[in-house]
PDB file of N, CA and C in Angstrom:
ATOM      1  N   UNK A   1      30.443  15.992  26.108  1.00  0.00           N
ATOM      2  CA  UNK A   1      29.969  17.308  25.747  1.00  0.00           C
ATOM      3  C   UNK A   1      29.925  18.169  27.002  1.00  0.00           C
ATOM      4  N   UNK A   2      30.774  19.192  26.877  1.00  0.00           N
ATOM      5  CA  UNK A   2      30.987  20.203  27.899  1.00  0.00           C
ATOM      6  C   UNK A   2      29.759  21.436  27.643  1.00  0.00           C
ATOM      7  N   UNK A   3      29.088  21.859  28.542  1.00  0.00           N
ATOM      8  CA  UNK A   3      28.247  23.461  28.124  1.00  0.00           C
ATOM      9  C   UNK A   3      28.987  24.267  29.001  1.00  0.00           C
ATOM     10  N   UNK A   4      29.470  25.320  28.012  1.00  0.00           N
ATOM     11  CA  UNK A   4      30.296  26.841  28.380  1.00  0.00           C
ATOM     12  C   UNK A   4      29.581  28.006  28.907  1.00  0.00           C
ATOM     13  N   UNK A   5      29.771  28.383  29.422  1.00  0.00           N
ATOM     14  CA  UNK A   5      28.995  29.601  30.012  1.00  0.00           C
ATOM     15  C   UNK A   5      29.533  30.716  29.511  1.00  0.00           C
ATOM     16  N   UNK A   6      29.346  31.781  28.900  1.00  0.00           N
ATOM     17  CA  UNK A   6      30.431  32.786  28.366  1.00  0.00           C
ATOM     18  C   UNK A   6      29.866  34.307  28.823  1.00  0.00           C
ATOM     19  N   UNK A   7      30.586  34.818  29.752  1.00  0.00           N
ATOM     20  CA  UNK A   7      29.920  36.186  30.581  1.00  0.00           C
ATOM     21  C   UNK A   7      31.148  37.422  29.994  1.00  0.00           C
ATOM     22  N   UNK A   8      30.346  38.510  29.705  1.00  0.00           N
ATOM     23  CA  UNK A   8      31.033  39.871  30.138  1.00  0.00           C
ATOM     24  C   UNK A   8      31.229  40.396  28.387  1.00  0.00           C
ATOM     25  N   UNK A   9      30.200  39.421  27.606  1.00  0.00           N
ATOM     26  CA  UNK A   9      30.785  39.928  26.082  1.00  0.00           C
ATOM     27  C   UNK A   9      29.792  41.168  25.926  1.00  0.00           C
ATOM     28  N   UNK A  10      30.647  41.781  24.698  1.00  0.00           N
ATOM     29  CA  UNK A  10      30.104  43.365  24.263  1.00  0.00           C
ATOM     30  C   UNK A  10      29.190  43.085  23.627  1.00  0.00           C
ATOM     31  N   UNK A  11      28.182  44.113  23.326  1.00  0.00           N
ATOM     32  CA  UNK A  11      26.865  44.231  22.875  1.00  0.00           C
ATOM     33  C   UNK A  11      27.285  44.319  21.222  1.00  0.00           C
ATOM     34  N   UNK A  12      28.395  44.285  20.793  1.00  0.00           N
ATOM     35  CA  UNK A  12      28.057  43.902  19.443  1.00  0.00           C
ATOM     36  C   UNK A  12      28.696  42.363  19.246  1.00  0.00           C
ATOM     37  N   UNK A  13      28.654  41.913  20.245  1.00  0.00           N
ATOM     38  CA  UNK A  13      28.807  40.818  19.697  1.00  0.00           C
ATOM     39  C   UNK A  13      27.843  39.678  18.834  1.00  0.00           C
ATOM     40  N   UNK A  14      28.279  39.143  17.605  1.00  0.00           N
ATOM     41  CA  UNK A  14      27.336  38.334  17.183  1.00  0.00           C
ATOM     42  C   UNK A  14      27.336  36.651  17.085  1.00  0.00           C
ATOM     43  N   UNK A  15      26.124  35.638  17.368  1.00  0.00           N
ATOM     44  CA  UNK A  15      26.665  34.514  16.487  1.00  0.00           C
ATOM     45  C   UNK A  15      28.211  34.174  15.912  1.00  0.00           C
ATOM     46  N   UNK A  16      27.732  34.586  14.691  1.00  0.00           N
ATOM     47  CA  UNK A  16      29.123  34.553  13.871  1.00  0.00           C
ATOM     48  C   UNK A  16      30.992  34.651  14.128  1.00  0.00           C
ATOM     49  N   UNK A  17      30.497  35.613  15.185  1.00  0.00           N
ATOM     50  CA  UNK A  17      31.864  36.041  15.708  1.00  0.00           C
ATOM     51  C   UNK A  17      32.150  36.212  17.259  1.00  0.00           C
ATOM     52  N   UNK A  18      31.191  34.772  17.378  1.00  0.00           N
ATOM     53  CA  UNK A  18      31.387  34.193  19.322  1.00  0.00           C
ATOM     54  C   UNK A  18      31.740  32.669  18.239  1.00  0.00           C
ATOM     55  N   UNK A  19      31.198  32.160  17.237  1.00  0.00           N
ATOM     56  CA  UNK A  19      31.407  31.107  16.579  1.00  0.00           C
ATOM     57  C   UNK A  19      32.937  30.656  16.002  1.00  0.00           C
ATOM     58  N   UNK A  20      32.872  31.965  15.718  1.00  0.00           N
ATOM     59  CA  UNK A  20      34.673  32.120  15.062  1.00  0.00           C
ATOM     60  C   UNK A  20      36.171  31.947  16.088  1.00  0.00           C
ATOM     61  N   UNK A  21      35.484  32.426  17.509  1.00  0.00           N
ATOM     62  CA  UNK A  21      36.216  32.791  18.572  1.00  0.00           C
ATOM     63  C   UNK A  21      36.568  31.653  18.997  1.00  0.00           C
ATOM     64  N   UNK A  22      35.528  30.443  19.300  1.00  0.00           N
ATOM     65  CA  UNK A  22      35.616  29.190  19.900  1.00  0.00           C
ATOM     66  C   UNK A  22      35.922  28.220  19.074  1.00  0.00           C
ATOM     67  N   UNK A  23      35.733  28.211  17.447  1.00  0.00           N
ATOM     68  CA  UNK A  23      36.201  27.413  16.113  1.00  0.00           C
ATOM     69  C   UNK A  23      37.184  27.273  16.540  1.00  0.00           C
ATOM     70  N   UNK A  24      38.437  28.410  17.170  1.00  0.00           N
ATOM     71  CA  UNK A  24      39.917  28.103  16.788  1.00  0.00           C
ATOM     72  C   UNK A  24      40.330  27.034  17.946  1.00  0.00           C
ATOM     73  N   UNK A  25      39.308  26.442  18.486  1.00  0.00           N
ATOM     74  CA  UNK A  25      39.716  25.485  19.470  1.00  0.00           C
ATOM     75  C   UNK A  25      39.071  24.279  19.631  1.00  0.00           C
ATOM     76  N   UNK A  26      38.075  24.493  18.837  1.00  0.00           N
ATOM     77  CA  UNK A  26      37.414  23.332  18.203  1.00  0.00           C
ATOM     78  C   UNK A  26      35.633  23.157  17.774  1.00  0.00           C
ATOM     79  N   UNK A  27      34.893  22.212  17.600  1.00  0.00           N
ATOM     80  CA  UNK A  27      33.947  22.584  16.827  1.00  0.00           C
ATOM     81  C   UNK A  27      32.963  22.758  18.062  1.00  0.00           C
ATOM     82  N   UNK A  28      32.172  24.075  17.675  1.00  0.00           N
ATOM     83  CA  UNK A  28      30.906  24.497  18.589  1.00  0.00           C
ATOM     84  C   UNK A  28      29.366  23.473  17.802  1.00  0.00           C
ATOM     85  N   UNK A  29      29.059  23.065  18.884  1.00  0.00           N
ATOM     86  CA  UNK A  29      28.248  21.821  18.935  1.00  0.00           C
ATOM     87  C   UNK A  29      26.890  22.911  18.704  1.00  0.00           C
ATOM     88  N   UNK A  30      26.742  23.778  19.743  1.00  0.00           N
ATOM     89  CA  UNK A  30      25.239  24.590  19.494  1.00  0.00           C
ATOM     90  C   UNK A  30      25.840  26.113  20.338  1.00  0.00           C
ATOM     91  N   UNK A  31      25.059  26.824  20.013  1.00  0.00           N
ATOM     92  CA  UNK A  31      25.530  28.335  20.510  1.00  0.00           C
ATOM     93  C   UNK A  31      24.034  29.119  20.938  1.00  0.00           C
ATOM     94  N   UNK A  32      23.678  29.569  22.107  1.00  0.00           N
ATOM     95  CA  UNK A  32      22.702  30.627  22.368  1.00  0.00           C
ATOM     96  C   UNK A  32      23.559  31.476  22.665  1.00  0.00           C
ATOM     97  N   UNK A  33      23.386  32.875  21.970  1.00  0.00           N
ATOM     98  CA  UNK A  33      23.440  33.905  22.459  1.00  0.00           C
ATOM     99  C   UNK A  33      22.655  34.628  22.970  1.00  0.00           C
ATOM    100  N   UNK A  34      22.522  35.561  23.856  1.00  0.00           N
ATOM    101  CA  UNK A  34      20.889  36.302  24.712  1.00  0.00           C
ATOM    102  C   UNK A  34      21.002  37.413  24.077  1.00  0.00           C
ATOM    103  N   UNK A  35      20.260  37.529  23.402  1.00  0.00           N
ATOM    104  CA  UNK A  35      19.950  39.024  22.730  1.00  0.00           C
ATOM    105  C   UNK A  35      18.737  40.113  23.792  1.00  0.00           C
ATOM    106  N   UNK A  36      18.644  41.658  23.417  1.00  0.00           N
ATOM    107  CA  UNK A  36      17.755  42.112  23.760  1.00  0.00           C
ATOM    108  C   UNK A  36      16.719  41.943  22.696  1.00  0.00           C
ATOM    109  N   UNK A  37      15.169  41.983  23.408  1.00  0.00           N
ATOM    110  CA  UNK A  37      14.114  41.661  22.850  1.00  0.00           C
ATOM    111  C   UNK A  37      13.668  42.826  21.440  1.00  0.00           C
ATOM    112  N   UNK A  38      14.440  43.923  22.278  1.00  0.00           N
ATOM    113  CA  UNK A  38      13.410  45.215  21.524  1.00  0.00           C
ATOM    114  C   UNK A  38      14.688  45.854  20.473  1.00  0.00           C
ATOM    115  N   UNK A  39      16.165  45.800  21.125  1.00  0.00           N
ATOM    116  CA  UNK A  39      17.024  46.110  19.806  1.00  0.00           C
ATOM    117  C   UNK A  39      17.904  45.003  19.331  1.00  0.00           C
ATOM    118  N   UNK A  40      17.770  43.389  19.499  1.00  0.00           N
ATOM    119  CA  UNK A  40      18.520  42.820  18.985  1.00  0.00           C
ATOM    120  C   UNK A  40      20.238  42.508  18.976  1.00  0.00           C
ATOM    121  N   UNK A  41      20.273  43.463  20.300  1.00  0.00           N
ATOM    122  CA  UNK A  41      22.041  43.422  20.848  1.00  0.00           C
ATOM    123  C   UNK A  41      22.066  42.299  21.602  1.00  0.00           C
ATOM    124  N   UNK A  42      23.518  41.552  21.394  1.00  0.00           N
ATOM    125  CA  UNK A  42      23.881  41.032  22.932  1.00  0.00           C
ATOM    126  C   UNK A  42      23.812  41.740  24.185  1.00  0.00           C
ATOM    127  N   UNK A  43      23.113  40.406  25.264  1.00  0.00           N
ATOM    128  CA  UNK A  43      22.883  41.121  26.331  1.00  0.00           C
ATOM    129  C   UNK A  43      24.242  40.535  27.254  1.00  0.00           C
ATOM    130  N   UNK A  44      25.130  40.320  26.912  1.00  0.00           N
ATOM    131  CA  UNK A  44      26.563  39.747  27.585  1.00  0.00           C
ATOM    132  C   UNK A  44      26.697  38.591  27.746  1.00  0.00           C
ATOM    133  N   UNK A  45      25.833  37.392  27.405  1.00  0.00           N
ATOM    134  CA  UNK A  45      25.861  36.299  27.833  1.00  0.00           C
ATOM    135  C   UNK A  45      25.777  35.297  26.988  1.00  0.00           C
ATOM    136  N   UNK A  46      26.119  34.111  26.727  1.00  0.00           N
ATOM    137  CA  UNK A  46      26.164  33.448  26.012  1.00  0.00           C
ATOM    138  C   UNK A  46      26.412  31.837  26.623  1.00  0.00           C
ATOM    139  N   UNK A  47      25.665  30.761  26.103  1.00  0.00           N
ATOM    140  CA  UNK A  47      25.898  29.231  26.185  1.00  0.00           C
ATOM    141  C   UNK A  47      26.608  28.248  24.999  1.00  0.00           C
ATOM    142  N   UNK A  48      27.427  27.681  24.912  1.00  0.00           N
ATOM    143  CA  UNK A  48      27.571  26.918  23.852  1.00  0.00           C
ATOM    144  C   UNK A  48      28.214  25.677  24.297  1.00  0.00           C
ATOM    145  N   UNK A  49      27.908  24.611  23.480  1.00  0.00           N
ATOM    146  CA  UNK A  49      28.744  23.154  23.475  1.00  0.00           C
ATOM    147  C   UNK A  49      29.534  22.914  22.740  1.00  0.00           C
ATOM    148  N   UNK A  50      30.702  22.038  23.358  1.00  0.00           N
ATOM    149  CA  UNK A  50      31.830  21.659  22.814  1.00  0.00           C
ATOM    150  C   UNK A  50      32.596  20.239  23.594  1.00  0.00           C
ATOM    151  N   UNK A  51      32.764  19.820  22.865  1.00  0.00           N
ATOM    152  CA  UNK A  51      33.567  17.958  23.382  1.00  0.00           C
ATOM    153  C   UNK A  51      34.273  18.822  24.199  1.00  0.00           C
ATOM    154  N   UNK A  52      34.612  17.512  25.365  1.00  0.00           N
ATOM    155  CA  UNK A  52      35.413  18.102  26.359  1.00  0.00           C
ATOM    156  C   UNK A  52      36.788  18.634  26.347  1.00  0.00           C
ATOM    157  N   UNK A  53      37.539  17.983  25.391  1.00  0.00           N
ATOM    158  CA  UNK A  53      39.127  18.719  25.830  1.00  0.00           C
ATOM    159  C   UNK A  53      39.263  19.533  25.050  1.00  0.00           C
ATOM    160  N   UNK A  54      37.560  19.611  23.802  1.00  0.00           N
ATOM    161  CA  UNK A  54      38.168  21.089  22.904  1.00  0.00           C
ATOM    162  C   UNK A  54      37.581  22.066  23.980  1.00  0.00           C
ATOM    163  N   UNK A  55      36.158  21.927  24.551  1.00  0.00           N
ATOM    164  CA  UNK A  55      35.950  22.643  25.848  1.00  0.00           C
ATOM    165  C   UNK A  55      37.140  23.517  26.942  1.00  0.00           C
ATOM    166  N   UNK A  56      37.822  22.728  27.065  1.00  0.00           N
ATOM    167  CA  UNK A  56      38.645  22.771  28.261  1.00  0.00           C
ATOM    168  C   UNK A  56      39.924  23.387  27.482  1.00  0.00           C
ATOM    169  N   UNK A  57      40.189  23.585  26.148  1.00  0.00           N
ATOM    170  CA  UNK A  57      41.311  24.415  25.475  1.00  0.00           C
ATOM    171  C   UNK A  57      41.156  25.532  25.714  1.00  0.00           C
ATOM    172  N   UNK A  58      39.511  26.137  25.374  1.00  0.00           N
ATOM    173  CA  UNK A  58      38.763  27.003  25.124  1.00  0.00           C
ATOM    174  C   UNK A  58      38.863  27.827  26.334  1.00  0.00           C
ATOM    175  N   UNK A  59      38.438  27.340  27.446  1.00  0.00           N
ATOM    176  CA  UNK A  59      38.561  27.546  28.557  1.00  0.00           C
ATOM    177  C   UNK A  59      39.829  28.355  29.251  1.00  0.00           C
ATOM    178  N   UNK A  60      40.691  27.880  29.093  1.00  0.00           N
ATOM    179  CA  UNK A  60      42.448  28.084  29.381  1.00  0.00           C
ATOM    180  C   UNK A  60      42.446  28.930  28.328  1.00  0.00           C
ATOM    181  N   UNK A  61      42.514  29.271  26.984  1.00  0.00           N
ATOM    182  CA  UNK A  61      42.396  30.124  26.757  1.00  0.00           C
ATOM    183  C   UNK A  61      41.994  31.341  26.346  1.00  0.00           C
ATOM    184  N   UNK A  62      40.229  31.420  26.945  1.00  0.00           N
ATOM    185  CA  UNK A  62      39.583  32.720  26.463  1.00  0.00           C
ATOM    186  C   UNK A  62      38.965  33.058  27.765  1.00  0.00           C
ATOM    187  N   UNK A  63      39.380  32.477  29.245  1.00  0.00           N
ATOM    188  CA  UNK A  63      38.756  32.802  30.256  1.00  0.00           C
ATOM    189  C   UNK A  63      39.694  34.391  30.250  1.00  0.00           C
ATOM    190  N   UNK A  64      39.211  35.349  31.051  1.00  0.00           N
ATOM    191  CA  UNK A  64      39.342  36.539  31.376  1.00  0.00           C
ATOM    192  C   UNK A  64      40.651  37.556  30.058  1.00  0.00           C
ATOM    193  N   UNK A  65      40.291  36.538  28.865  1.00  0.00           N
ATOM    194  CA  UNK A  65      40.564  37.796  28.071  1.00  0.00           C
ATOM    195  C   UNK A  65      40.106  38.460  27.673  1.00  0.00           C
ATOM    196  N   UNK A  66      40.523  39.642  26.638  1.00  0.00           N
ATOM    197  CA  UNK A  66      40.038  40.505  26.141  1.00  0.00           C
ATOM    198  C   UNK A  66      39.301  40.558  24.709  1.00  0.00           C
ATOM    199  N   UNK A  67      37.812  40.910  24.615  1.00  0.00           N
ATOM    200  CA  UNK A  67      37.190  40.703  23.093  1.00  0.00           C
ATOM    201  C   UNK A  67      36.882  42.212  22.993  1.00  0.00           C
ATOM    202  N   UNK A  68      37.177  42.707  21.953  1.00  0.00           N
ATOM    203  CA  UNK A  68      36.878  44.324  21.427  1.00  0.00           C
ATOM    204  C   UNK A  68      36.192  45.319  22.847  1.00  0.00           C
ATOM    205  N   UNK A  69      37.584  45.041  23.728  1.00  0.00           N
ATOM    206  CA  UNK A  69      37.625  46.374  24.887  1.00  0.00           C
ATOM    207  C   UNK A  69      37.196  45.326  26.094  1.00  0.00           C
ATOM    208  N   UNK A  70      36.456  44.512  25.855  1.00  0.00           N
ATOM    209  CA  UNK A  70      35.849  43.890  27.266  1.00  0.00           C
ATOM    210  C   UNK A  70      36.558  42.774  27.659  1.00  0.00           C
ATOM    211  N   UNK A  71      36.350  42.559  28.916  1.00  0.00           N
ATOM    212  CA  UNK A  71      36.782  41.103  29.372  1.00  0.00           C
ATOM    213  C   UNK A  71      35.836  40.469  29.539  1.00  0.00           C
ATOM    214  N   UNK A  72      36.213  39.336  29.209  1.00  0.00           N
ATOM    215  CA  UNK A  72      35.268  38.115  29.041  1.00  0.00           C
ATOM    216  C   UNK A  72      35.115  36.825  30.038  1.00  0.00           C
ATOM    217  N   UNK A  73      34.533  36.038  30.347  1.00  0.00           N
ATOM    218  CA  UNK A  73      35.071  35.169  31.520  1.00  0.00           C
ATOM    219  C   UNK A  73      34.295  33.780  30.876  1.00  0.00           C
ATOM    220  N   UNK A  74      35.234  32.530  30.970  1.00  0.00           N
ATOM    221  CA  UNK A  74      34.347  31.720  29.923  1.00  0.00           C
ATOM    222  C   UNK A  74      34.533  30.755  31.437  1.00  0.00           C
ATOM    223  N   UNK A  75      33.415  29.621  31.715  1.00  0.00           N
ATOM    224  CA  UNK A  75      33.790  28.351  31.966  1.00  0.00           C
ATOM    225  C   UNK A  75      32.786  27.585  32.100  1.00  0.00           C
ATOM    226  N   UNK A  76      32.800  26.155  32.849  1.00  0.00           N
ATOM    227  CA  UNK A  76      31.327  25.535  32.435  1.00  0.00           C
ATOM    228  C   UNK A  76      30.330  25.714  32.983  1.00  0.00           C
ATOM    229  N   UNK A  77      28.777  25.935  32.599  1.00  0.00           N
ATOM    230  CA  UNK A  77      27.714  26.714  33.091  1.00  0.00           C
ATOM    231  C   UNK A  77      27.239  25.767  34.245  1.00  0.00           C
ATOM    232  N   UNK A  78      27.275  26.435  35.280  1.00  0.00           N
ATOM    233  CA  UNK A  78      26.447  25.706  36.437  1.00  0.00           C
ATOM    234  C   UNK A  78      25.294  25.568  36.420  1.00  0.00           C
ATOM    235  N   UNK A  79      24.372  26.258  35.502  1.00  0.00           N
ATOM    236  CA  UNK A  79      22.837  25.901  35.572  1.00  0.00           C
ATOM    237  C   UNK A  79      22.444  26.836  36.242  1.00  0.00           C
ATOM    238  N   UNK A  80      20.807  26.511  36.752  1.00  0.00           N
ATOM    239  CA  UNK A  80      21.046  27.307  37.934  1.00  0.00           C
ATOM    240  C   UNK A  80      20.180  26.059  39.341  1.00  0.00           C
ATOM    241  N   UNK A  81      20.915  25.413  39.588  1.00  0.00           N
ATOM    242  CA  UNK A  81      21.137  24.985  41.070  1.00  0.00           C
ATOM    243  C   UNK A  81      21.302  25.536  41.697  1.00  0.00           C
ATOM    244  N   UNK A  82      20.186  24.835  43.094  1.00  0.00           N
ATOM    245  CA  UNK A  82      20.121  25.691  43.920  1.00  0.00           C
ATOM    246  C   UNK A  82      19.124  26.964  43.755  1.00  0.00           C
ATOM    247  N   UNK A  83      18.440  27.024  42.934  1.00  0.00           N
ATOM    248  CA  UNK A  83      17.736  27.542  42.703  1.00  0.00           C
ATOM    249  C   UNK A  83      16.639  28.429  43.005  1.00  0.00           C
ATOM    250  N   UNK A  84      15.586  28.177  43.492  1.00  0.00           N
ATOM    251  CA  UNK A  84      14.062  27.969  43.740  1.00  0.00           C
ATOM    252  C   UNK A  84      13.612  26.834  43.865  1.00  0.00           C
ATOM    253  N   UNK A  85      12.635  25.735  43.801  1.00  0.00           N
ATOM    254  CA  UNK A  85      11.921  24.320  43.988  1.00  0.00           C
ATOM    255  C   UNK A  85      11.080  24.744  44.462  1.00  0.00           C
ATOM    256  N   UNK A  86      10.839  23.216  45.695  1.00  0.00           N
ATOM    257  CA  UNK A  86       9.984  23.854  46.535  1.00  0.00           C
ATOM    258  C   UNK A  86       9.920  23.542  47.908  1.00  0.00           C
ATOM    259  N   UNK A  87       9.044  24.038  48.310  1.00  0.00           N
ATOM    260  CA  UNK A  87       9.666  24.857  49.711  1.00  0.00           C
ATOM    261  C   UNK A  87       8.667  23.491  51.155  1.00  0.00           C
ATOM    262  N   UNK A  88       9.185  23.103  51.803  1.00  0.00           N
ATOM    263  CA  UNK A  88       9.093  21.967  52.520  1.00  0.00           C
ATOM    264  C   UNK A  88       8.449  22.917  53.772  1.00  0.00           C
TER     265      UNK A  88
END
C-alpha cells in the first residue's frame, strides 16, 4: 500500500471526482480530501491509498497534468519528517 500525496487541485474538486480520476488506474483504498472549514471547497490537497504498481501507474500518469485548468502534481506523501520533535 502506497499513500499519494495529490497537490495543486481546483477548489471544485470533489471526493467523487478525485475517486473517478485514480479508479482508471486502479482501486483507491481510502481518500482525504482537505476541505475549507467555513465553505466546504477543496483546499488543493488531497491523500489517498492505492497497492503499489496501481500507485505507481497513477503516478506516471497524473503527475503534472492538467484537471479543469490546473496542474496537478501527484506522488508519494512524505509525511511530515523532519518535522518539529524535540529539541535536545
Amino acid at each position: 500500500m502506497i499513500t499519494l500525496s495529490v497537490r495543486g487541485l481546483p477548489r471544485s474538486t470533489t471526493e467523487a471526482s478525485l475517486t473517478a480520476l485514480f479508479a482508471e488506474y486502479g482501486t483507491v483504498r481510502s481518500l482525504k480530501l482537505v476541505k475549507d472549514l467555513f465553505s466546504g471547497e477543496c483546499r488543493g490537497f488531497a491523500t489517498l491509498d492505492m497497492e503499489g504498481h496501481e500507485a505507481r501507474a497513477a503516478i506516471a500518469a497524473l503527475d503534472n497534468s492538467d484537471l479543469n485548468g490546473s496542474l496537478i502534481r501527484v506522488g508519494p506523501d512524505r509525511g511530515k519528517k523532519g518535522r518539529g520533535g524535540k529539541r535536545r
